[in-house]
Protein backbone atom coordinates (compact mmCIF):
# COMPACT_ATOMS: atom_id res chain seq x y z
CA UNK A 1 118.91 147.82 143.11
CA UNK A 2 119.96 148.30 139.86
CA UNK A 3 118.00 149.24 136.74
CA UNK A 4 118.90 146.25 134.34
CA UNK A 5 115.93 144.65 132.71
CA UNK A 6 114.95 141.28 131.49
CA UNK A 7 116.06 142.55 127.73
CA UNK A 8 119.03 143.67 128.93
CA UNK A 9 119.96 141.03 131.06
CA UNK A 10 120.12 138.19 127.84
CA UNK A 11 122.65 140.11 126.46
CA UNK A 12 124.50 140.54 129.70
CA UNK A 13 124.30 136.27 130.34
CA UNK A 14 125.35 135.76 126.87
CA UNK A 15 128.55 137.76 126.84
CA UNK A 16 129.81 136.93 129.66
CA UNK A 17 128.97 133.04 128.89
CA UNK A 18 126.73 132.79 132.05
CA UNK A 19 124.22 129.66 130.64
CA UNK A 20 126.66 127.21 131.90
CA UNK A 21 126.70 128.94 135.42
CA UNK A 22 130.07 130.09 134.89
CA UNK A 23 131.29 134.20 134.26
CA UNK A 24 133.68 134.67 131.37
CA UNK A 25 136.93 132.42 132.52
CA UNK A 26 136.70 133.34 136.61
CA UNK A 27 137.63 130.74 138.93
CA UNK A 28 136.18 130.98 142.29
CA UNK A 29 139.42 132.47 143.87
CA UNK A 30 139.76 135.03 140.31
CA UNK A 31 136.15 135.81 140.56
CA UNK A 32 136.56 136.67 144.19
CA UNK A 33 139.77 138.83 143.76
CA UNK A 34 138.04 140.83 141.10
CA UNK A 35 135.13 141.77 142.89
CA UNK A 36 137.65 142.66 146.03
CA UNK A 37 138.78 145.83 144.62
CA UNK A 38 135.51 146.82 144.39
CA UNK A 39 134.75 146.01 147.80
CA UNK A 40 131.99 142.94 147.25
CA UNK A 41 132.51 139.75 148.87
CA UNK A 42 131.05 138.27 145.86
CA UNK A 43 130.93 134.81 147.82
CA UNK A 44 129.16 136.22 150.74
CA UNK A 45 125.78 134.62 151.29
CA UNK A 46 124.09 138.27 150.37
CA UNK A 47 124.51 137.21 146.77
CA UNK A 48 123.54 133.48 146.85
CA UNK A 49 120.01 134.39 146.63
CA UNK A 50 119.49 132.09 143.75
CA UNK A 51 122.23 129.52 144.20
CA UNK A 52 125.76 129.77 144.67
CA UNK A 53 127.40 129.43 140.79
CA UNK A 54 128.97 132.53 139.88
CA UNK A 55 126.32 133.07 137.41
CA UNK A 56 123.68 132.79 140.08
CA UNK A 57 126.12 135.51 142.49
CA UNK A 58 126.29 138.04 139.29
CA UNK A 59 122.37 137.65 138.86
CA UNK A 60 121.69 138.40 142.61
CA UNK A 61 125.28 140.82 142.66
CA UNK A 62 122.58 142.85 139.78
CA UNK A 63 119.69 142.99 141.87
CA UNK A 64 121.00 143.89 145.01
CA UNK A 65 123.43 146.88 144.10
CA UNK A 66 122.90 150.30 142.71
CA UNK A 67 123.38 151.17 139.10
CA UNK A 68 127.00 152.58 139.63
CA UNK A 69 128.54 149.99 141.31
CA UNK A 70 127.01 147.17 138.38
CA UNK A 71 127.89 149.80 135.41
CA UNK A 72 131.59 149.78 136.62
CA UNK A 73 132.08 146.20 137.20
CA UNK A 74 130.21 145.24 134.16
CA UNK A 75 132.50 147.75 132.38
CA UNK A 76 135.62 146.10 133.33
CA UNK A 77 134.10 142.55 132.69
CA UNK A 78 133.18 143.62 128.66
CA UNK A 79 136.53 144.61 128.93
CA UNK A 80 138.04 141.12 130.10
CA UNK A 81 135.58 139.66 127.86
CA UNK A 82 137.30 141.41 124.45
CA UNK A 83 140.65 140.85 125.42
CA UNK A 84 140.06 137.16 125.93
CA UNK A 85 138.67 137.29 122.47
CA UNK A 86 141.74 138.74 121.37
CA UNK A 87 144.42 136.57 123.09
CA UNK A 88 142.59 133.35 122.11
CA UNK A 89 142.55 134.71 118.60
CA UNK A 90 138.73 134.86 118.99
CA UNK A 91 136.15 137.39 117.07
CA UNK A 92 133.83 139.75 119.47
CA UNK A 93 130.27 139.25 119.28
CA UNK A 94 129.91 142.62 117.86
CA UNK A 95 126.21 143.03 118.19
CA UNK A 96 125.38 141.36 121.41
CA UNK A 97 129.10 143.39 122.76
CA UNK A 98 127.61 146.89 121.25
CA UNK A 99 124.03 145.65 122.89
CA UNK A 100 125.75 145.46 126.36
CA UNK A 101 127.70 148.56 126.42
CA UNK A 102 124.67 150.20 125.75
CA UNK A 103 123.68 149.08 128.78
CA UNK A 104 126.57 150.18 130.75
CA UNK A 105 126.14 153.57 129.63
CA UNK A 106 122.71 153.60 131.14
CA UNK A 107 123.98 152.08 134.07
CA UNK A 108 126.81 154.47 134.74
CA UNK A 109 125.67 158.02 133.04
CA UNK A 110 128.48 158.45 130.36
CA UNK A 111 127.14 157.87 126.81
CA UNK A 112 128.61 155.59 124.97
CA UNK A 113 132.19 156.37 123.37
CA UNK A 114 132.63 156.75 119.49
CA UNK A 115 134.03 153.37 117.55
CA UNK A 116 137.99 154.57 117.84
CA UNK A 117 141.04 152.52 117.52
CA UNK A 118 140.79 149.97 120.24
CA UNK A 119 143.15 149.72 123.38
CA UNK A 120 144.62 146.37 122.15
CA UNK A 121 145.33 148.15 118.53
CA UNK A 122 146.92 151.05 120.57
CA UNK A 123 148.59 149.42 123.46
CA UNK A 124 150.40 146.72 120.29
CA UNK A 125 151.69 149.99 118.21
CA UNK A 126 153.24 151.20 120.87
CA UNK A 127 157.04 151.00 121.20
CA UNK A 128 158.46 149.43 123.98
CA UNK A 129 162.16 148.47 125.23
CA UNK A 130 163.31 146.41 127.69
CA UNK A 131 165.68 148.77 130.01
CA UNK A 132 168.50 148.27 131.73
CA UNK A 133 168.12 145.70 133.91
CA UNK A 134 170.09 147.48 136.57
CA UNK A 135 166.97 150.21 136.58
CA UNK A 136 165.43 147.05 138.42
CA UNK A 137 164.49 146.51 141.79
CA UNK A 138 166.08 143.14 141.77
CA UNK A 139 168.86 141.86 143.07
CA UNK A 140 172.08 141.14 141.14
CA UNK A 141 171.43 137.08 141.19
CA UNK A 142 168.18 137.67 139.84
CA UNK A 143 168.75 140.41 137.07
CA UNK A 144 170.84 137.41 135.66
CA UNK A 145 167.98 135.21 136.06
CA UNK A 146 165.21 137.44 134.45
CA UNK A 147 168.10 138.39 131.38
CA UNK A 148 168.39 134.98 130.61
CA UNK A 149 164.86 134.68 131.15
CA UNK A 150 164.00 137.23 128.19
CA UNK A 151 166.45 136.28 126.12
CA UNK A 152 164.63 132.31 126.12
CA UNK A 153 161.35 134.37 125.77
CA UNK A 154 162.39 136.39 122.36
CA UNK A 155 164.15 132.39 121.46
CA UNK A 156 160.30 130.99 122.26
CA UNK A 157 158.89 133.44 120.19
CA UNK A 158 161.32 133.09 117.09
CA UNK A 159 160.62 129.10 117.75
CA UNK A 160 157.22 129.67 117.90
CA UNK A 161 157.10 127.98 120.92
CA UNK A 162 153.92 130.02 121.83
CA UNK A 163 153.28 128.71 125.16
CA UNK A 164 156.51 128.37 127.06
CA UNK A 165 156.97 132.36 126.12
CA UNK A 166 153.43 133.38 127.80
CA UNK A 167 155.22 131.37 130.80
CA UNK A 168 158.71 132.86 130.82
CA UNK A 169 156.88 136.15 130.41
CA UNK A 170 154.73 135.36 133.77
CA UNK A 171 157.28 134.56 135.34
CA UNK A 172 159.46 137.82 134.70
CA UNK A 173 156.79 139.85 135.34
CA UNK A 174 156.14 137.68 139.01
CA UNK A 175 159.68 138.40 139.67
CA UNK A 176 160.24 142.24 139.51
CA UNK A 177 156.96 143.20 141.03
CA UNK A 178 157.97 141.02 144.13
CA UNK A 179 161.32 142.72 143.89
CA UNK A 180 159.64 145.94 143.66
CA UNK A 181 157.71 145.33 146.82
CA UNK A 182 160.66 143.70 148.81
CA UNK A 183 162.64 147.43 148.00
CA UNK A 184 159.66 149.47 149.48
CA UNK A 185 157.62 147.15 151.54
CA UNK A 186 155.85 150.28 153.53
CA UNK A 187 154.79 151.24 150.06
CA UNK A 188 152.95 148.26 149.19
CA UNK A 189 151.69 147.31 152.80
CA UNK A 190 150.04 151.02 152.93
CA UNK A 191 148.21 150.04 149.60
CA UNK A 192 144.11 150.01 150.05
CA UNK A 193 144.42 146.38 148.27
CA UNK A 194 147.29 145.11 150.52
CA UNK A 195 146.26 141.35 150.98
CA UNK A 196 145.40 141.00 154.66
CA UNK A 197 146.21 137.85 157.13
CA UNK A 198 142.60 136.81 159.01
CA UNK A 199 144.28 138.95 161.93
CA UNK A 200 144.25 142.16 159.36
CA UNK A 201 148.01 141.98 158.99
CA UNK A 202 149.86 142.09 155.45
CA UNK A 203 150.42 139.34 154.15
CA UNK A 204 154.02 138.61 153.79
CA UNK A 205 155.22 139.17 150.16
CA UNK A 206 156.02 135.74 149.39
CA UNK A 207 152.61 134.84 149.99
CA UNK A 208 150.88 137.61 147.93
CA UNK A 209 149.24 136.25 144.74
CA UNK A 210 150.48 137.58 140.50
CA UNK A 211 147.43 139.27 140.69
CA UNK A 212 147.61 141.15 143.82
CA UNK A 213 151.07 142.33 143.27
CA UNK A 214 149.95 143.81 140.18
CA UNK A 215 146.97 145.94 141.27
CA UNK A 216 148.78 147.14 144.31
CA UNK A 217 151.89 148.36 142.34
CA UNK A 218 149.11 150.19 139.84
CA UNK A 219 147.46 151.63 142.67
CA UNK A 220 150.70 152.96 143.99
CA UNK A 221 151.81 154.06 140.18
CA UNK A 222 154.38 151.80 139.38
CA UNK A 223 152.73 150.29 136.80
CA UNK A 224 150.36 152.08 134.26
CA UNK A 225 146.56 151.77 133.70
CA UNK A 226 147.30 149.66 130.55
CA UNK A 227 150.10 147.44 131.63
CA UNK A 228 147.40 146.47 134.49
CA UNK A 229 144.57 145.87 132.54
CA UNK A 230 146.78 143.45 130.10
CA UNK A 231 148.86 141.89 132.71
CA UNK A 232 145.77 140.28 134.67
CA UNK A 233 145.72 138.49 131.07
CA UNK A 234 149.13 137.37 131.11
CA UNK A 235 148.46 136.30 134.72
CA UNK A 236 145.47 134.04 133.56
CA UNK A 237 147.37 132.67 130.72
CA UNK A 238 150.46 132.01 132.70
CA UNK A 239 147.87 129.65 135.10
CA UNK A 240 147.60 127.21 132.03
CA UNK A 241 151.01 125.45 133.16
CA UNK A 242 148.75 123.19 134.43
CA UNK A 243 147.86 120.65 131.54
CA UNK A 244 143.93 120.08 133.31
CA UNK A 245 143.34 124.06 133.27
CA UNK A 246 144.89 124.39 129.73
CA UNK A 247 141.95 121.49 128.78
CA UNK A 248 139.03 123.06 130.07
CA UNK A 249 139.88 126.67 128.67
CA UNK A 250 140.63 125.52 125.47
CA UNK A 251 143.35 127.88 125.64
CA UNK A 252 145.49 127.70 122.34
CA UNK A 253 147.99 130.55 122.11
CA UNK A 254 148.73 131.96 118.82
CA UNK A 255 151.38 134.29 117.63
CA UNK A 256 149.43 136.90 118.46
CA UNK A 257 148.71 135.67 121.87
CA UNK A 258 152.71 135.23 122.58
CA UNK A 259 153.13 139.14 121.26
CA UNK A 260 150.33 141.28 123.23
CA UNK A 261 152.04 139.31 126.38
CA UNK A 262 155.57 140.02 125.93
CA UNK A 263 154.47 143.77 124.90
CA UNK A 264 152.72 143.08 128.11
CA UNK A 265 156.43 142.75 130.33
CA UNK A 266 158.17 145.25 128.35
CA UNK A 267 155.70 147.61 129.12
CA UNK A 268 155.43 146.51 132.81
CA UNK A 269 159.39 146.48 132.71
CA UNK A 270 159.67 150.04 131.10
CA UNK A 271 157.20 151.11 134.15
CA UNK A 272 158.85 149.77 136.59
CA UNK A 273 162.42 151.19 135.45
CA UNK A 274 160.98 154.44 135.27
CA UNK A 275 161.11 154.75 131.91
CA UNK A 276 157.52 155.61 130.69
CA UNK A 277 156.22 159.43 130.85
């Protein structure tokens, strides 16, 4: 059980947006996969104690583990939480943020780290470039898929045709990680967070989702720390194809938006190519 109070828990519910029953922007299947890698079946009926919204699950999710296990995810989630600030062009909710990492730091044991440059600020200055798309573990047909590919994504941008580049850039990024894992399939299969058939086989590699082809090829270190933590964004944004989910987000990319996601591939390109120390 985990040592979050009443206090602490309003300023928990209201960054993550929890009044509505919801958690940040999870979907049931996003919500699940995140809690995966930590090894909680999130949907399990251990954690419908109070109901079965997410909101309810994270409430019960609270009372049920130890402090740890709740300081790490919560850690991550304040970190979803600003980078969906910053992608829909959003400000932070410095106070009730500050409030909550407070909290963490409790939670976990580490004190709380001095006001810095942020990751977003840092991650954005750095310089990227797109390498040579023979690096690649992609086959010739598709390296001249994915070049005109990037070329329409730096046309999007210039256009300002905001949306369409998020898209082009999901779909690059989809691309090369499946060709990644196609080249060195014992690789990925060996991974801890391998997706599994219900008979405890991997899944084949067609059928693995964005999401889990990018924290297995982190986990194996083909991608950096960063590009993982920013991709899952480029992921979520790259779901909004769909007119209906773009409605209910009230997802409307910005410049800024279309930028931190193509720095996004580059990076994840750079990684891939072996290019990054």
């Amino acid at each position: 059980m985990s040592a979050i109070t009443e206090i602490d828990k309003r300023y928990l519910e209201k960054i993550l947006g929890m009044q509505s029953g919801y958690v940040l922007d999870y979907s049931d299947t996003t919500f699940q996969e995140f809690f995966t890698r930590y090894g909680i079946e999130i949907h399990s009926q251990k954690y419908q104690t109070y109901g079965s919204s997410k909101a309810r699950k994270m409430r019960a999710f609270w009372e049920k583990e130890p402090n740890a296990i709740v300081g790490q995810v919560l850690d991550e989630m304040l970190g979803v939480y600003e980078v969906n600030c910053l992608l829909n062009g959003n400000q932070p909710d410095a106070v009730i943020l500050e409030q909550s990492r407070k909290v963490v730091a409790r939670l976990t044991g580490k004190p709380l780290a001095a006001k810095t440059m942020s990751a977003e600020e840092t991650f954005l200055q750095s310089e990227f470039s797109i390498p040579n798309l023979q690096k690649l573990p992609v086959e010739g047909a598709v390296a001249s898929i994915i070049e005109c590919r990037l070329k329409e994504a730096q046309a999007t941008m210039s256009a300002k045709a905001y949306l369409s580049t998020i898209f082009l850039c999901g779909s690059v990024l989809e691309a090369v990680l499946l060709g990644a894992a196609q080249k060195e399939p014992a690789r990925f299969n060996r991974s801890p967070s391998c997706p599994k058939t219900t008979e405890g086989k991997p899944k084949l590699f067609h059928d693995w989702t964005l999401s889990q082809l990018i924290d297995v090829s982190c986990e194996i270190g083909l991608l950096k720390p960063d590009v993982q933590k920013f991709s899952h964004g480029l992921r979520d944004f790259r779901n909004y194809i769909h007119p209906y989910a773009q409605m209910l987000s009230r997802f409307s990319p910005d410049k800024h938006t279309a930028t931190l996601c193509f720095q996004t591939l580059k990076a994840a390109l750079a990684s891939v190519a072996g290019e990054r120390a």
